[in-house]
C-alpha atoms as a PDB file:
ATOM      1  CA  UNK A   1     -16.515  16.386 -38.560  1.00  0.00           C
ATOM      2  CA  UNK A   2     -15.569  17.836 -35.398  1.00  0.00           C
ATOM      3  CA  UNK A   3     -17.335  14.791 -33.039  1.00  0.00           C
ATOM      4  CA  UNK A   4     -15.588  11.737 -31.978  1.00  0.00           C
ATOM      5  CA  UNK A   5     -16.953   8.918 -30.929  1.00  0.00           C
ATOM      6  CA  UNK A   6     -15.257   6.655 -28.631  1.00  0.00           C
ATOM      7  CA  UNK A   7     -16.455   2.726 -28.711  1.00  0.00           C
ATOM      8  CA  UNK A   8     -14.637   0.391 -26.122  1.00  0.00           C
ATOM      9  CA  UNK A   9     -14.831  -3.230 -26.383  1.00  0.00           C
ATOM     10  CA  UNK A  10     -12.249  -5.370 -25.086  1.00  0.00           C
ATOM     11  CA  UNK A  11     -13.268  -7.813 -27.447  1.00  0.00           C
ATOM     12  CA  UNK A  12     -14.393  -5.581 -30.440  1.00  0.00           C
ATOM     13  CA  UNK A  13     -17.170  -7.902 -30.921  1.00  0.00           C
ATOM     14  CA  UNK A  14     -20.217  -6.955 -28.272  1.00  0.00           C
ATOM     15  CA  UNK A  15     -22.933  -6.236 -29.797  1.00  0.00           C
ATOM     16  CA  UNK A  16     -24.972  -3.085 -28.547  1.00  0.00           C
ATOM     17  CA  UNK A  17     -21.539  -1.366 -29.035  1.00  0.00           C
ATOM     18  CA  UNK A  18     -21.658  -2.292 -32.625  1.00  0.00           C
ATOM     19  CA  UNK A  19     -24.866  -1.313 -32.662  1.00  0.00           C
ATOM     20  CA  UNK A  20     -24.653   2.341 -31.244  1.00  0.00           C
ATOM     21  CA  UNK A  21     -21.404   2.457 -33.297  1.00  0.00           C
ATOM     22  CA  UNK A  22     -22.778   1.806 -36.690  1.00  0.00           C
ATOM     23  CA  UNK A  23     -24.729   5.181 -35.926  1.00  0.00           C
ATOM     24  CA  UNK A  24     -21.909   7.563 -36.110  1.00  0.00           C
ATOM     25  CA  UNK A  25     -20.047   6.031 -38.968  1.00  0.00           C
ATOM     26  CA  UNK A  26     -19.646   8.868 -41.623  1.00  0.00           C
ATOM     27  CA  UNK A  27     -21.440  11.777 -39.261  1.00  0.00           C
ATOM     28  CA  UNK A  28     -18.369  11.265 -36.668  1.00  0.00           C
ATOM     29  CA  UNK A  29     -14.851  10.265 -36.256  1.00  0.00           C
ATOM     30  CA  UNK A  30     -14.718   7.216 -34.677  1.00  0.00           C
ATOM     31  CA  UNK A  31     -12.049   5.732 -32.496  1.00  0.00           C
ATOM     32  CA  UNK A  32     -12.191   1.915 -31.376  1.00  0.00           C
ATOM     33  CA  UNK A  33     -10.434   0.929 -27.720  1.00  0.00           C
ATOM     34  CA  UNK A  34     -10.224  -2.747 -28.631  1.00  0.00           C
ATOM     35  CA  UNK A  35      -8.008  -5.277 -27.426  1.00  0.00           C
ATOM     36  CA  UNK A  36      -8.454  -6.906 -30.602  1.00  0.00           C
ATOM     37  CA  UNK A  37      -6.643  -5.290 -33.333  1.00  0.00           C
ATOM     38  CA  UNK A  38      -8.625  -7.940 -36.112  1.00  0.00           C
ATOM     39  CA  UNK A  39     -12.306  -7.192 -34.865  1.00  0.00           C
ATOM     40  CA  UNK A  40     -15.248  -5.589 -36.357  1.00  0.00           C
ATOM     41  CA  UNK A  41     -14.582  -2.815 -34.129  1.00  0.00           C
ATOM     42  CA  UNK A  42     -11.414  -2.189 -35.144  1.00  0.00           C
ATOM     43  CA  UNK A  43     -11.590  -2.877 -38.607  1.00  0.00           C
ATOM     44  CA  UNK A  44     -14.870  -0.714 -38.709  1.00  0.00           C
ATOM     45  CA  UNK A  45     -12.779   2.936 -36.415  1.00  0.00           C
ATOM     46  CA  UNK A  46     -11.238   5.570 -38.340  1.00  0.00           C
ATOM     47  CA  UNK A  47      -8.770   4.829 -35.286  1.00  0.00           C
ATOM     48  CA  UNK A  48      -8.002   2.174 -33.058  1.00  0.00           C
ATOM     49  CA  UNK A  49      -6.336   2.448 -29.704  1.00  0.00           C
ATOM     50  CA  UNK A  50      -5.467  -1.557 -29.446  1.00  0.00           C
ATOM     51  CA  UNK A  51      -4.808  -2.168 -25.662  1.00  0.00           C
ATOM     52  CA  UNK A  52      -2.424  -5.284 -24.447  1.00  0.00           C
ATOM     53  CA  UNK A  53      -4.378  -8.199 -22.470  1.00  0.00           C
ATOM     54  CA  UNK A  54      -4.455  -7.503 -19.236  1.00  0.00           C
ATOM     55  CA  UNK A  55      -1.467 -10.149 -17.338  1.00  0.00           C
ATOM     56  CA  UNK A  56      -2.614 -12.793 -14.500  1.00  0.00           C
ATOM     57  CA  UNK A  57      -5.615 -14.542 -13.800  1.00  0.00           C
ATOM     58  CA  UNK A  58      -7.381 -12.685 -10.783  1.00  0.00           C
ATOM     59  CA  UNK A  59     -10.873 -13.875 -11.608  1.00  0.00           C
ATOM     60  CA  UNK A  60     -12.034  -9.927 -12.130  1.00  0.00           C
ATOM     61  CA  UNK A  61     -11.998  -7.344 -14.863  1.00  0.00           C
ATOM     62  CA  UNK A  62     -10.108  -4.722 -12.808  1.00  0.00           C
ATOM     63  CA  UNK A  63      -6.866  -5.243 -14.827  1.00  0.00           C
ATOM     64  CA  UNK A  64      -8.420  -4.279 -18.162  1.00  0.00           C
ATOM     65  CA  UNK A  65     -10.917  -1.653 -16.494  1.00  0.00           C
ATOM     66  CA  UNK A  66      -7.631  -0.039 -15.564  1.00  0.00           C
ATOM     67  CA  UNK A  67      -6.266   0.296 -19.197  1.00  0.00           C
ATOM     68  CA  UNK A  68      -9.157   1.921 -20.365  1.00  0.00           C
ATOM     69  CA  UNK A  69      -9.131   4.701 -17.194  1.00  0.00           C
ATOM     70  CA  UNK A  70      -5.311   4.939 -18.110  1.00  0.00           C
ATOM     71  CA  UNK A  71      -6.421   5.350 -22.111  1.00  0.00           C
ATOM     72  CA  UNK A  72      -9.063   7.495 -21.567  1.00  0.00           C
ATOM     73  CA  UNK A  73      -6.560  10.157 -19.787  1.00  0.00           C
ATOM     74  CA  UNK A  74      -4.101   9.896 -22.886  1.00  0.00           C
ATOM     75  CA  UNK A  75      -7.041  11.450 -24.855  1.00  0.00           C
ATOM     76  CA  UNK A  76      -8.288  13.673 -22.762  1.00  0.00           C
ATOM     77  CA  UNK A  77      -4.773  14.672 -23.007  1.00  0.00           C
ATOM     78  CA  UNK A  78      -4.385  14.743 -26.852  1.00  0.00           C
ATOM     79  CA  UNK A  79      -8.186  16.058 -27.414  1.00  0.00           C
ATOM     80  CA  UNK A  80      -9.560  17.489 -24.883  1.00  0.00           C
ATOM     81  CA  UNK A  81      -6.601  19.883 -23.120  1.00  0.00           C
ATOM     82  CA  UNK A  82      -6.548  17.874 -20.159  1.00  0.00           C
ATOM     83  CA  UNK A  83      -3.049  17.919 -18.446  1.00  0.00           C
ATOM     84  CA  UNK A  84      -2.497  14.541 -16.376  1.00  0.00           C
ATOM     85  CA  UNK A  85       1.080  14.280 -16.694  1.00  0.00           C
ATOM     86  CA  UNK A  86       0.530  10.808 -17.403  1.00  0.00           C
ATOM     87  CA  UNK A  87       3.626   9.569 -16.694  1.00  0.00           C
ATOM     88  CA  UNK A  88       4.164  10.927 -13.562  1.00  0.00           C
ATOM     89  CA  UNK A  89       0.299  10.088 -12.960  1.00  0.00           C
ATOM     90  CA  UNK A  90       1.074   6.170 -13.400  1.00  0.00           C
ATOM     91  CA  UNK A  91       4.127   6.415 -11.921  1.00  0.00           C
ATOM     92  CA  UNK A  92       1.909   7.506  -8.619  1.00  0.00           C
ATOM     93  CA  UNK A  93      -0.521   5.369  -9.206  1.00  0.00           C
ATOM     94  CA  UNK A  94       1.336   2.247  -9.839  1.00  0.00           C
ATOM     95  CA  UNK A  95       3.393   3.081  -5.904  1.00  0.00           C
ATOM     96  CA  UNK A  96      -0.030   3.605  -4.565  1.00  0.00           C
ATOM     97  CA  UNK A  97      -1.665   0.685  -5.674  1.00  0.00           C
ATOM     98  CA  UNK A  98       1.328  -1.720  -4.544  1.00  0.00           C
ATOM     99  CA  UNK A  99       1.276   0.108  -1.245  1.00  0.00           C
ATOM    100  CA  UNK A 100      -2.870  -0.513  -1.146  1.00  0.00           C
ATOM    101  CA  UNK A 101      -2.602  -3.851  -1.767  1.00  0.00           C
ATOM    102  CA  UNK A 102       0.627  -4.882   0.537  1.00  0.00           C
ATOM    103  CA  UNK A 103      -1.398  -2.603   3.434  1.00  0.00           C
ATOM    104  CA  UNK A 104      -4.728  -4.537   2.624  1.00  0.00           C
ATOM    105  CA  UNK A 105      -5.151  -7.182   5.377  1.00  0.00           C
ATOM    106  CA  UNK A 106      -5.626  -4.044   7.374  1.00  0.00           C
ATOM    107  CA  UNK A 107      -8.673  -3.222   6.100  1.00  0.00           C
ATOM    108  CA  UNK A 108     -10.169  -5.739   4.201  1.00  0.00           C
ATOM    109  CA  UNK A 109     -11.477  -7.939   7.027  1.00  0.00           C
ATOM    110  CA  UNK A 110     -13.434  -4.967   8.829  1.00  0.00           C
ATOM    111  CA  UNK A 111     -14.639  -3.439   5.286  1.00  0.00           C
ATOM    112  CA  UNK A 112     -15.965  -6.982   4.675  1.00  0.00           C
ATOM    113  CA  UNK A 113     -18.339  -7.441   7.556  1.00  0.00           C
ATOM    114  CA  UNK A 114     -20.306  -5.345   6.568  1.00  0.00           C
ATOM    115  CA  UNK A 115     -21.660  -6.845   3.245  1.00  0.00           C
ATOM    116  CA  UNK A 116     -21.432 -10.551   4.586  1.00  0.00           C
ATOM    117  CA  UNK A 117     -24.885 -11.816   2.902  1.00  0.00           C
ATOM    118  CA  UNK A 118     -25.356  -8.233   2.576  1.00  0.00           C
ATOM    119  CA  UNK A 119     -26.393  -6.151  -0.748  1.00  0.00           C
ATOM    120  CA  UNK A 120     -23.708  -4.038  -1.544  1.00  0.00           C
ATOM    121  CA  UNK A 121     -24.194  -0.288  -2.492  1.00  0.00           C
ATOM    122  CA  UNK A 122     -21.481   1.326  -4.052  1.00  0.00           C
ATOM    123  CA  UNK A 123     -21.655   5.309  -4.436  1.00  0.00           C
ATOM    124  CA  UNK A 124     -19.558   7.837  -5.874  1.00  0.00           C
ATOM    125  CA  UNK A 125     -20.230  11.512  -7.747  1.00  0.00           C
ATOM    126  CA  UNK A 126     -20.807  11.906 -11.262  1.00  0.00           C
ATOM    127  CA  UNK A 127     -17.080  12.429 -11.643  1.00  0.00           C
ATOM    128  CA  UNK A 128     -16.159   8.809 -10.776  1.00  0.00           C
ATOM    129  CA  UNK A 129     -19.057   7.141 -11.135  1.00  0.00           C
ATOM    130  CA  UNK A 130     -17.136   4.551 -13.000  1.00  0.00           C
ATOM    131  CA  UNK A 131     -15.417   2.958 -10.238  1.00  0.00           C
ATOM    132  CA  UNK A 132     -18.628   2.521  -8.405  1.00  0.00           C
ATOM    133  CA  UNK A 133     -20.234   1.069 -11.138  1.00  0.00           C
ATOM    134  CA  UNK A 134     -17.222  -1.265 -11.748  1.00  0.00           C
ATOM    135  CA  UNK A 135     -17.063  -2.500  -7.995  1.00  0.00           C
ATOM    136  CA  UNK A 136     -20.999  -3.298  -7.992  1.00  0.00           C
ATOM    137  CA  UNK A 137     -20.198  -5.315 -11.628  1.00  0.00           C
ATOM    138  CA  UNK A 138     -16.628  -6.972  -9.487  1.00  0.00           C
ATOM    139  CA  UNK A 139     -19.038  -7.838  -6.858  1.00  0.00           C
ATOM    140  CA  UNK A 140     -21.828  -9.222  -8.757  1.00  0.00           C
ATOM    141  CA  UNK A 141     -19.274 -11.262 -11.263  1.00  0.00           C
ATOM    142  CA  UNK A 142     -16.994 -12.820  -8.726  1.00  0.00           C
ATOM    143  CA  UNK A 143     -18.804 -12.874  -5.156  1.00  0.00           C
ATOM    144  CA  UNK A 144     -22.334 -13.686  -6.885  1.00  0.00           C
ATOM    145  CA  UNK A 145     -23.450 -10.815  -4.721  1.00  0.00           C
ATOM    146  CA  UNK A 146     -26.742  -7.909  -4.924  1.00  0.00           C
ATOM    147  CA  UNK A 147     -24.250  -4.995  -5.624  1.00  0.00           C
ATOM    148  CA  UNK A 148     -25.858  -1.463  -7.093  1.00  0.00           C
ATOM    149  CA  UNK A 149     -24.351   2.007  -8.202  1.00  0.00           C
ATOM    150  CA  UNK A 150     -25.316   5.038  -7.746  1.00  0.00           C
ATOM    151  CA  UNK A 151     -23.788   9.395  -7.757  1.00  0.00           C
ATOM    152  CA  UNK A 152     -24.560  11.085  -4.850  1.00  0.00           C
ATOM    153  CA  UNK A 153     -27.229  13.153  -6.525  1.00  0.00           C
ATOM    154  CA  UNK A 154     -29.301  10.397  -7.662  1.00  0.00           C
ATOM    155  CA  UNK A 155     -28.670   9.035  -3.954  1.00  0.00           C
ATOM    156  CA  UNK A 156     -31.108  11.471  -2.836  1.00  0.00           C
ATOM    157  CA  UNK A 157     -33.574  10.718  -4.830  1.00  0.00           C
ATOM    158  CA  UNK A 158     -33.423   6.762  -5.098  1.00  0.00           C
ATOM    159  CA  UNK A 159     -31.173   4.643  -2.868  1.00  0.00           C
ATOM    160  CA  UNK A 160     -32.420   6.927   0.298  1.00  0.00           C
ATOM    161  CA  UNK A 161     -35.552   4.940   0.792  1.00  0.00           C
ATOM    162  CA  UNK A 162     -33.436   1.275   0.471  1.00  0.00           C
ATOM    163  CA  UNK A 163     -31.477   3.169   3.259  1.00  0.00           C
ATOM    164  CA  UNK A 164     -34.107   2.566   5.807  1.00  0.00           C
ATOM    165  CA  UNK A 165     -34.016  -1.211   6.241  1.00  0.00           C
ATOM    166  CA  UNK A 166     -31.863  -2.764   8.862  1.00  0.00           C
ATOM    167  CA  UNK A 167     -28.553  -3.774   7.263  1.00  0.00           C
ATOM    168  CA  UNK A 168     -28.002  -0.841   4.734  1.00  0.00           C
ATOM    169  CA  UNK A 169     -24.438   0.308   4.365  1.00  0.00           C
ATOM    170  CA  UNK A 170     -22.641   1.463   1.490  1.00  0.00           C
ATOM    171  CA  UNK A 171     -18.909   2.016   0.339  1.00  0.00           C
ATOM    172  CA  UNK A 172     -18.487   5.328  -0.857  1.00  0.00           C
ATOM    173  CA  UNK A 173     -15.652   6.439  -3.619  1.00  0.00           C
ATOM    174  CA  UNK A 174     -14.357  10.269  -2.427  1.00  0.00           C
ATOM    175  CA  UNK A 175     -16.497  13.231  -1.736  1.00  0.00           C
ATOM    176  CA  UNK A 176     -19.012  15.121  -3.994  1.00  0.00           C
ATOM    177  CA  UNK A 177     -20.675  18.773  -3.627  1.00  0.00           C
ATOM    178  CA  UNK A 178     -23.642  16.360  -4.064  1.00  0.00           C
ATOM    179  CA  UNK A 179     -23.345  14.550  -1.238  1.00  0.00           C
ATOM    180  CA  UNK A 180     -25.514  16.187   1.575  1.00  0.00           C
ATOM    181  CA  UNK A 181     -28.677  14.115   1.209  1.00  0.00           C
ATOM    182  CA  UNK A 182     -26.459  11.282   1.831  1.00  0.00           C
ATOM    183  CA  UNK A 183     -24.325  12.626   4.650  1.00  0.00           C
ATOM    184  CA  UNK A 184     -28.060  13.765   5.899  1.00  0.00           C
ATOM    185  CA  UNK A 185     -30.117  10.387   5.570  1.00  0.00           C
ATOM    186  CA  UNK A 186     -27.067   7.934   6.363  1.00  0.00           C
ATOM    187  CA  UNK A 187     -25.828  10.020   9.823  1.00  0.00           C
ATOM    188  CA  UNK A 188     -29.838  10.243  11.001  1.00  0.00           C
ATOM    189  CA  UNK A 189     -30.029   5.873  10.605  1.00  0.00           C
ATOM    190  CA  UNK A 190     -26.863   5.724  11.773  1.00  0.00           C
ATOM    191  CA  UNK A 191     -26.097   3.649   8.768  1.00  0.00           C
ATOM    192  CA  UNK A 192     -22.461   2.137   8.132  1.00  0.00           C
ATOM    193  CA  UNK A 193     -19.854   4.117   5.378  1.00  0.00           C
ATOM    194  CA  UNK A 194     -17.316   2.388   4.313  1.00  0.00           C
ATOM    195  CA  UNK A 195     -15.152   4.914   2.892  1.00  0.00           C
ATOM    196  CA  UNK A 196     -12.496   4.410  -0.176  1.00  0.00           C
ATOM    197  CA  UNK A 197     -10.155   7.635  -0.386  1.00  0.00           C
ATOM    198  CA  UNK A 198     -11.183  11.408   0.659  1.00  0.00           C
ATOM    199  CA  UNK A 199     -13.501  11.233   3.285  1.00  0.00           C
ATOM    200  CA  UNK A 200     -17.158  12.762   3.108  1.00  0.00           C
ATOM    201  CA  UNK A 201     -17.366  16.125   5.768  1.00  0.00           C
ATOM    202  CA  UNK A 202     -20.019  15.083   8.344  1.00  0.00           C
ATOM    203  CA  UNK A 203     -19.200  11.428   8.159  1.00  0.00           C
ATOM    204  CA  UNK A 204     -17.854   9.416  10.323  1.00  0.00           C
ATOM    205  CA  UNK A 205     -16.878   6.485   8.057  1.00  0.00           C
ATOM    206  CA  UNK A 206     -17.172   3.094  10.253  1.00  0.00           C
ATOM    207  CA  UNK A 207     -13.898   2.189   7.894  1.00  0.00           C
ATOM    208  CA  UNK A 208     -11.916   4.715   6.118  1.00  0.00           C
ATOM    209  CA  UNK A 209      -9.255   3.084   3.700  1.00  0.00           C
ATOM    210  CA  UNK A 210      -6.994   5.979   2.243  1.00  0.00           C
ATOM    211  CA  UNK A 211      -4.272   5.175   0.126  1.00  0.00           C
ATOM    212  CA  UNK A 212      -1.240   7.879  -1.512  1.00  0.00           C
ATOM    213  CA  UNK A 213      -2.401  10.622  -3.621  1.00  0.00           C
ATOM    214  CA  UNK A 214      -6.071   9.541  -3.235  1.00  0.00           C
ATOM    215  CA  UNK A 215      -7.057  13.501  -3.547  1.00  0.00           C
ATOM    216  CA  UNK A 216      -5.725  13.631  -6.674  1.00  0.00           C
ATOM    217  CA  UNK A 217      -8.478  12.619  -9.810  1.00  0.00           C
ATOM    218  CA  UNK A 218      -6.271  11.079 -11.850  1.00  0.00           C
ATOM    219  CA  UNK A 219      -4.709   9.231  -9.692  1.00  0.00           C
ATOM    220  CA  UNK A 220      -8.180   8.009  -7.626  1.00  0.00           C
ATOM    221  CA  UNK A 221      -9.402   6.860 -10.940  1.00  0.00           C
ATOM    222  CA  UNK A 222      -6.714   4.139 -11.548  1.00  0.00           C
ATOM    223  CA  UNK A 223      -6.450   2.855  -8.198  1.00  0.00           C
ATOM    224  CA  UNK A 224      -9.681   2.791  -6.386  1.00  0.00           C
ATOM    225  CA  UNK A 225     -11.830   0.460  -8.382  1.00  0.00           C
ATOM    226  CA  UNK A 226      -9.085  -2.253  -6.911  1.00  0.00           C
ATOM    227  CA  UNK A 227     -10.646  -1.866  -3.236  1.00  0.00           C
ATOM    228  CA  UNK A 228     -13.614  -3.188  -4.977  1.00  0.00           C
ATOM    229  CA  UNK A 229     -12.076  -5.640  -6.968  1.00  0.00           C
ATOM    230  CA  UNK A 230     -10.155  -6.830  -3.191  1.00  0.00           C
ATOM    231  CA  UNK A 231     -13.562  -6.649  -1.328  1.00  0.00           C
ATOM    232  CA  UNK A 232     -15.586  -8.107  -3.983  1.00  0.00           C
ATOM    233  CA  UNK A 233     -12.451 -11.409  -3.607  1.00  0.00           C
ATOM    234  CA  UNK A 234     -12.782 -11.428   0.094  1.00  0.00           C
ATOM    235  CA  UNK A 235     -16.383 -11.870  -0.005  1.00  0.00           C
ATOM    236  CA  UNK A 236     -15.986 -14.774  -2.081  1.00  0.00           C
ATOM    237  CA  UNK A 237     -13.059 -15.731  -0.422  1.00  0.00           C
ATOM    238  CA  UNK A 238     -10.654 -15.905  -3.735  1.00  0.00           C
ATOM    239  CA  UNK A 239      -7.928 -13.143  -3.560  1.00  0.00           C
ATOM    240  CA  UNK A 240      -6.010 -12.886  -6.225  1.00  0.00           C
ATOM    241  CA  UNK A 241      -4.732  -9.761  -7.147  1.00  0.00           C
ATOM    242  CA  UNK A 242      -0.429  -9.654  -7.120  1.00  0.00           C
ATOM    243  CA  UNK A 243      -0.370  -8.768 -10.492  1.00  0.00           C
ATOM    244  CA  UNK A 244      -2.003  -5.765 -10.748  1.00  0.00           C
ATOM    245  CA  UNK A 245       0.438  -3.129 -10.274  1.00  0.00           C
ATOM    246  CA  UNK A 246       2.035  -4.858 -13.400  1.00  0.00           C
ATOM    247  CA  UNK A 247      -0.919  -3.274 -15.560  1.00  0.00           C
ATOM    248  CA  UNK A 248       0.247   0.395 -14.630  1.00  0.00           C
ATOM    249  CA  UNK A 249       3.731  -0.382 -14.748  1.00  0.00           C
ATOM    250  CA  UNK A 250       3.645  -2.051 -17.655  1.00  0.00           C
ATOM    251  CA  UNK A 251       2.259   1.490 -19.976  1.00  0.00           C
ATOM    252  CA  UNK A 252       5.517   3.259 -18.775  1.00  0.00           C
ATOM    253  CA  UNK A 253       8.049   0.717 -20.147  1.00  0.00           C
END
């Protein structure tokens, strides 16, 4: 068997991962990321990866969206060849994301007008489409918002046409080679960016919120899901959010 699968369920219990699951036992390894070392999921992997609960009570599911992202890496790592230097990688990540969210009443207030009783379209590439699909779920879950996700590619080809009515704007993750129907379509409406780390060329982002090491991957892919998890609070007026640099300093102890 040279496939594994990899099931993630905080609980270990949902069922559609079960489901798709129960498919590749004996054709693949299988490796459960649980937080649950006693469910079905567990009990059913060749492996389990059993993550901690996520600390605090910040009304979102950024904390234990992070551990996964920070789990993930460890096997690219072990399997796949991929050299984060995780340590130093968290170690960058944790300083960034305390810096972020200290520096946040800077941004949050401006990045927030724009999606005041607004639908909020999150975009990123293919690469990191996970944070973008997390911040539309943040924004949906705590703000009882319209929130979508969409790559860059599939921009082109979908969320163009919602860019035409009055009141489109979008908060893009990074840059992507992908990105020129957007950059195209969003300049010619004159359509608002708010931006969350590298800046897209030919964009003048109407708020740009950088934050340290936000060009490199593996440190962009721990950190910038919490600008959605801070704009999806300030939109329903609830921010919580002092213990989340605990979460990344917490897998280094």
């Amino acid at each position: 068997m040279r496939t594994l699968y990899v099931a993630i369920s905080a609980s270990g219990r949902t069922p559609e991962t079960l489901a798709a699951f129960e498919q590749h036992q004996g054709t693949s390894r299988t490796l459960a990321v649980t937080q649950d070392a006693s469910s079905p999921l567990a009990s059913a992997a060749d492996y389990a990866l059993v993550l901690p609960a996520a600390a605090g009570e910040s009304g979102t599911a950024v904390h234990q969206f992070q551990l996964v992202v920070a789990a993930l890496q460890l096997l690219e790592e072990a399997v796949g060849g991929v050299d984060h230097a995780t340590g130093m990688t968290w170690r960058r990540a944790a300083d960034s994301l305390e810096a972020l969210i200290d520096g946040a009443a800077a941004w949050t207030p401006a990045a927030t007008e724009f999606f005041i009783d607004r639908p909020v379209f999150t975009i990123a590439d293919q690469t990191r489409l996970a944070s973008a699909e997390q911040t539309a779920l943040l924004v949906r879950e705590v703000a009882r918002s319209l929130a979508d996700a969409s790559d860059f590619a599939e921009w082109g080809h979908s969320d163009v046409y919602l860019s035409a009515r009055p009141g489109y704007a979008a908060l893009a993750f990074g840059t992507s080679p992908w990105a020129g129907e957007f950059v195209r379509w969003m300049g010619a409406r004159n359509r608002p960016v708010v931006s969350v780390g590298v800046p897209i060329a030919g964009i003048a982002p109407a708020v740009s919120i950088r934050f340290a090491d936000d060009d490199v991957p593996a440190v962009a892919a721990l950190v910038e899901v919490t600008v959605g998890a801070l704009l999806a609070a300030a939109l329903a007026e609830v921010v919580d959010l002092t213990d989340a640099t605990r979460v990344l300093r917490g897998l280094l102890a």
